[in-house]
Protein backbone atom coordinates (compact mmCIF):
# COMPACT_ATOMS: atom_id res chain seq x y z
CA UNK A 1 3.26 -10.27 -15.36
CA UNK A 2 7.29 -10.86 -15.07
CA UNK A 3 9.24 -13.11 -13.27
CA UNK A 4 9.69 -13.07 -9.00
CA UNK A 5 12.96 -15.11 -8.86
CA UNK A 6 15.25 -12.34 -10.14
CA UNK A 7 18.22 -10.05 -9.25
CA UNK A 8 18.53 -6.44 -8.25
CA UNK A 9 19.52 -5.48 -11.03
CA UNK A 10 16.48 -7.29 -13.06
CA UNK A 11 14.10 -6.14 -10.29
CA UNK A 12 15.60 -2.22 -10.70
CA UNK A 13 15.00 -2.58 -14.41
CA UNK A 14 11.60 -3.68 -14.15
CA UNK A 15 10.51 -0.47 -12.26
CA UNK A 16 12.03 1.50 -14.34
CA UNK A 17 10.10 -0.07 -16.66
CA UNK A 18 7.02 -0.21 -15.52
CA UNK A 19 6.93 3.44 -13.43
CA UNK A 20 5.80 4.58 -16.79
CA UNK A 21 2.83 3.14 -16.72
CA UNK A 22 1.35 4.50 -13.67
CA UNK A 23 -1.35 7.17 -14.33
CA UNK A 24 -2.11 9.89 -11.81
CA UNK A 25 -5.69 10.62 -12.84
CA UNK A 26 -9.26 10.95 -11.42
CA UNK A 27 -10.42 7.97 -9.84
CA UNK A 28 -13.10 6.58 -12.81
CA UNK A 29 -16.17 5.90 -10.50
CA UNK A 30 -17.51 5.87 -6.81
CA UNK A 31 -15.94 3.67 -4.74
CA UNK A 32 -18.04 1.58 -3.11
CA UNK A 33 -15.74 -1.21 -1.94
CA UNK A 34 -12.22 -0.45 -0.81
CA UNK A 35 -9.91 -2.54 0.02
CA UNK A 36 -6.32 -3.18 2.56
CA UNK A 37 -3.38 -5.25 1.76
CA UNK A 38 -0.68 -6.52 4.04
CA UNK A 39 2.22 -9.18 4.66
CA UNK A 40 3.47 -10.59 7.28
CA UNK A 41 6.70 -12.57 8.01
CA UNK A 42 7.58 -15.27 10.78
CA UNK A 43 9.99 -14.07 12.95
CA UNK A 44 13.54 -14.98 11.37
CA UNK A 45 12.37 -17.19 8.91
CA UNK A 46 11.06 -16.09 4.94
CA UNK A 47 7.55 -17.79 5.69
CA UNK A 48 5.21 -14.75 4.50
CA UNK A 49 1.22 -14.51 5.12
CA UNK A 50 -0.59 -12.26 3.22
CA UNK A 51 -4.14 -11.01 3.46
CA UNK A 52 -6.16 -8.63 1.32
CA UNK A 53 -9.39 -7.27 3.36
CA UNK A 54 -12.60 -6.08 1.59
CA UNK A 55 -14.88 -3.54 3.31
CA UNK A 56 -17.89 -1.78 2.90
CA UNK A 57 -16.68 1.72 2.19
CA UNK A 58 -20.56 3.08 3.56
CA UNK A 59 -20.43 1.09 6.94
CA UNK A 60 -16.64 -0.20 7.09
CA UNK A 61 -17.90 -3.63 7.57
CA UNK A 62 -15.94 -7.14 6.45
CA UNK A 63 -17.28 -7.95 3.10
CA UNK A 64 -14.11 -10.56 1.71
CA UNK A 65 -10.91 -11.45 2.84
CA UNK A 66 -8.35 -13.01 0.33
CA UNK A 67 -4.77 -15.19 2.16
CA UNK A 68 -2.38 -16.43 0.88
CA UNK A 69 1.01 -17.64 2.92
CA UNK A 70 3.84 -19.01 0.84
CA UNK A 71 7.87 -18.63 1.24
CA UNK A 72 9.79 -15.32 0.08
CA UNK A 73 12.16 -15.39 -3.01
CA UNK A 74 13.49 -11.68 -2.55
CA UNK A 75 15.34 -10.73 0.55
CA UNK A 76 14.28 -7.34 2.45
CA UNK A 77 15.73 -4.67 0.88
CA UNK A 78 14.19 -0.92 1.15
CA UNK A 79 13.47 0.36 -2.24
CA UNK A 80 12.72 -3.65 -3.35
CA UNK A 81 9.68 -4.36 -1.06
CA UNK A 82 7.34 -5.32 -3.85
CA UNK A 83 9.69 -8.10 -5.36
CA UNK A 84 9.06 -9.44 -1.99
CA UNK A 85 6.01 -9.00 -1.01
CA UNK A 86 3.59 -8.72 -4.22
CA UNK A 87 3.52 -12.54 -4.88
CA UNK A 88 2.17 -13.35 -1.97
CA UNK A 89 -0.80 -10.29 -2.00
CA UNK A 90 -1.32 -11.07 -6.02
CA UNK A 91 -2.26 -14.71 -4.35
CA UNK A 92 -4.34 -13.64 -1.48
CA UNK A 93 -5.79 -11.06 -4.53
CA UNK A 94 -6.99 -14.29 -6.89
CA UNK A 95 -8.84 -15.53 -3.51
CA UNK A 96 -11.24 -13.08 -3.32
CA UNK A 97 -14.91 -13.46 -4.46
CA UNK A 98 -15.34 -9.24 -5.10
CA UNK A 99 -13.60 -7.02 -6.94
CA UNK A 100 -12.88 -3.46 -4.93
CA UNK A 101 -12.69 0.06 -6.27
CA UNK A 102 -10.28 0.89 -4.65
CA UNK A 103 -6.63 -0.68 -2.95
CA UNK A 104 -4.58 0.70 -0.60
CA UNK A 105 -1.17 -0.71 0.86
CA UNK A 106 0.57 -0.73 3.74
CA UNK A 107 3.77 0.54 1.58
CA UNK A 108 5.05 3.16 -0.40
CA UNK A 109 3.80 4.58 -4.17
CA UNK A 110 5.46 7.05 -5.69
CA UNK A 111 7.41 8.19 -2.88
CA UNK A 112 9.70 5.85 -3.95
CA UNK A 113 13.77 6.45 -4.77
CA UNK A 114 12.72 4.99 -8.48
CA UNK A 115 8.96 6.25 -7.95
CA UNK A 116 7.37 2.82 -8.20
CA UNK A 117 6.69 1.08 -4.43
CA UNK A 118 4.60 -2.03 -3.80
CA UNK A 119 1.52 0.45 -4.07
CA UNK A 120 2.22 1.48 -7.69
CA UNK A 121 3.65 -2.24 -8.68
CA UNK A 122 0.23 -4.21 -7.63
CA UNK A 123 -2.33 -1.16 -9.62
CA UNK A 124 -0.25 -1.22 -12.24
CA UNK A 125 -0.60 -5.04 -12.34
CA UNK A 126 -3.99 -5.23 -11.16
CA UNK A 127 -4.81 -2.40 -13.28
CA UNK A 128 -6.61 -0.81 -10.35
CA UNK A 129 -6.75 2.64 -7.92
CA UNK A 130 -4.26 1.95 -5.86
CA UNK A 131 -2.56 4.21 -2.85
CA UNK A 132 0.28 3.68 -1.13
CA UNK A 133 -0.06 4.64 2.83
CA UNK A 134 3.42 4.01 4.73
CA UNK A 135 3.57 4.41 8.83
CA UNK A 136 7.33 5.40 7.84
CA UNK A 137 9.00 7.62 5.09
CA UNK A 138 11.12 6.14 2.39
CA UNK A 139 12.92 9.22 0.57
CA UNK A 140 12.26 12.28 0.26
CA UNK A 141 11.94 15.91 2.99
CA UNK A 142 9.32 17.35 3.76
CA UNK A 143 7.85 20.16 6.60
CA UNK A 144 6.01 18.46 9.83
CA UNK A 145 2.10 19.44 9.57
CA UNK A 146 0.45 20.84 11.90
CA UNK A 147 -0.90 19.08 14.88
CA UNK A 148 -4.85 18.68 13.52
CA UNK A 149 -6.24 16.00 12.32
CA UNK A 150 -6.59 16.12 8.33
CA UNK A 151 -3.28 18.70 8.13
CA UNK A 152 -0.95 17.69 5.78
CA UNK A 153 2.56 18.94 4.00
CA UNK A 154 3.98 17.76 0.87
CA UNK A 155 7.08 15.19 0.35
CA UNK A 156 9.28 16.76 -2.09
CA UNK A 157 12.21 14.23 -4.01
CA UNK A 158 15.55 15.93 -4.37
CA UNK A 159 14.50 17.58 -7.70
CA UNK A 160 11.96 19.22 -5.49
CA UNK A 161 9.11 17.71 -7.05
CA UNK A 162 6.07 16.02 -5.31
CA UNK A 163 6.06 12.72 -5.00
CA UNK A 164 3.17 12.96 -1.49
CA UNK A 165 2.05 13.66 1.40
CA UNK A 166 2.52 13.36 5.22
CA UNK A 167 -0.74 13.49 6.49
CA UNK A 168 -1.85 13.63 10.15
CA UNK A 169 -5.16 11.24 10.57
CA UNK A 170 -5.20 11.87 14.07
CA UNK A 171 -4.53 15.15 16.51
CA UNK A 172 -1.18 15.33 17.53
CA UNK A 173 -0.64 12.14 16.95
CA UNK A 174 2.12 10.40 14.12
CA UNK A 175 0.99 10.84 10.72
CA UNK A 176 0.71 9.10 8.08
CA UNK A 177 3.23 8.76 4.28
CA UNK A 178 0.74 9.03 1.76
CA UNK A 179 1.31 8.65 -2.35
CA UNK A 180 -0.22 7.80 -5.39
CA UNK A 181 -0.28 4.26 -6.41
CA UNK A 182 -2.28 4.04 -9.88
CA UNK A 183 -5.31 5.65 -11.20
CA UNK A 184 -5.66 8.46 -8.51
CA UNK A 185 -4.24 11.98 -7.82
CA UNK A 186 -2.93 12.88 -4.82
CA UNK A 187 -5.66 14.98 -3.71
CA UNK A 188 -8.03 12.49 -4.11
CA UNK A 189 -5.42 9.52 -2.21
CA UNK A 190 -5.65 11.90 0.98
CA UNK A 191 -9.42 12.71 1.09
CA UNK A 192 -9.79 8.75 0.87
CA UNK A 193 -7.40 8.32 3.49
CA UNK A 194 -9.01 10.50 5.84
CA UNK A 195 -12.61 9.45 4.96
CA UNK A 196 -11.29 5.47 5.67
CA UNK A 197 -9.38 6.69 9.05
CA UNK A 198 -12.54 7.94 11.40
CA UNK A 199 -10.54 6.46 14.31
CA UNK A 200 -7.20 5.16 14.22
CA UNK A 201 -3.89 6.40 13.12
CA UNK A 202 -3.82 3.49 9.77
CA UNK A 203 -6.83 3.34 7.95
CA UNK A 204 -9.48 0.66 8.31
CA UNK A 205 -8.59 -1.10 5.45
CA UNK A 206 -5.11 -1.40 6.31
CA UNK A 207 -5.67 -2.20 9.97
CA UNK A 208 -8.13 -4.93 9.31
CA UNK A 209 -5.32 -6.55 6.64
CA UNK A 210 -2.71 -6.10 9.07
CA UNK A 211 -4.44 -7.80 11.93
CA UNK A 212 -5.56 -10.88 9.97
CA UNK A 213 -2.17 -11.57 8.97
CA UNK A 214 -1.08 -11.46 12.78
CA UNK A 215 -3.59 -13.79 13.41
CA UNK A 216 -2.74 -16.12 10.34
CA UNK A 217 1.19 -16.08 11.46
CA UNK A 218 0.00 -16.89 14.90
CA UNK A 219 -2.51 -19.82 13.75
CA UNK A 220 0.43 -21.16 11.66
CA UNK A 221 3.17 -21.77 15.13
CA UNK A 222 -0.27 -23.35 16.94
């Protein structure tokens, strides 16, 4: 673990750093219990509220939720997200009573401009599969997929190599910014996606994160 209360410059060297360390490889068992991260701010304030969400990767059912709300060191800066947001989830992450399989963020992995988003910063520190699914792309071009749910095309950095995928959860509807986080490929990182999206546009476990933090941040101005 580093430091939180740093400078650009400290927090660009650390994922240089640590991008190294993320492996791209077959996820090492069945996962059984996946889970969704998220943060939330207070409008115009730094007051954060994070939740991590547990489900039932069978049924999609509630198993564990981890919070955690504390106040913001790092400002918002694109690129920097997990300098602002990890402390929070790492302390919503220590509150849980299970361990999951598998994580997936509401953020970016390797389709990152230094290949190392929130998604690849909390596997690599968790030491856990980890995927990054974004509602919004970062960097990189890519081809619009076609208009069936489960199509995808590949995100390509300016080097032209792959650093993910957009994938459409949903007919004709918005898809998806999907890349590797830690100890996946990004095969694998899309057929989870899809299996854990049967409905909505954001996966389940992302959409059950997202709306407990709402409804933290809204208990908090009661």
């Amino acid at each position: 673990m580093h430091d939180w209360d740093i400078t650009f410059e400290q927090a660009k060297q650390i994922q240089q750093e640590l991008r190294d360390k993320v492996r791209e490889a077959p996820l090492p068992g069945p996962v059984r219990l996946v889970a969704g991260a998220d943060a939330s701010f207070s409008k115009g304030s730094d007051d954060m509220f994070a939740a991590i969400v547990v489900l039932d990767a069978k049924t999609l059912e509630v198993v564990d939720v981890g919070r955690a709300e504390c106040r913001a060191l790092f400002p918002y800066v694109p690129g920097y997200l997990s300098f602002r947001e990890a402390p929070a989830l790492l302390q919503a992450w220590e509150e849980l009573d299970v361990e999951p399989d598998l994580l997936v963020c509401d953020a970016q992995g390797r389709a990152h401009p230094r290949k190392f988003g929130l998604a690849c910063h909390m596997g690599v520190l968790l030491d856990i599969p980890t995927i990054g699914s974004a509602k919004n792309l970062l960097c990189g071009e890519h081809r619009d997929p076609a208009p069936d749910k489960g199509s995808y095309r590949s995100i390509y950095d300016r080097e032209g190599e792959v650093i993910g995928s957009v994938l459409r959860t949903r007919a004709e509807v918005n898809p998806v910014y999907v890349s590797v986080g830690h100890k996946i490929t990004l095969p694998a990182a899309r057929r989870q996606i899809m299996r854990f999206s049967p409905k909505y546009r954001i996966p389940e476990p992302i959409r059950h994160a997202h709306n407990e933090v709402n409804r933290m941040r809204r208990a908090a101005l009661e």
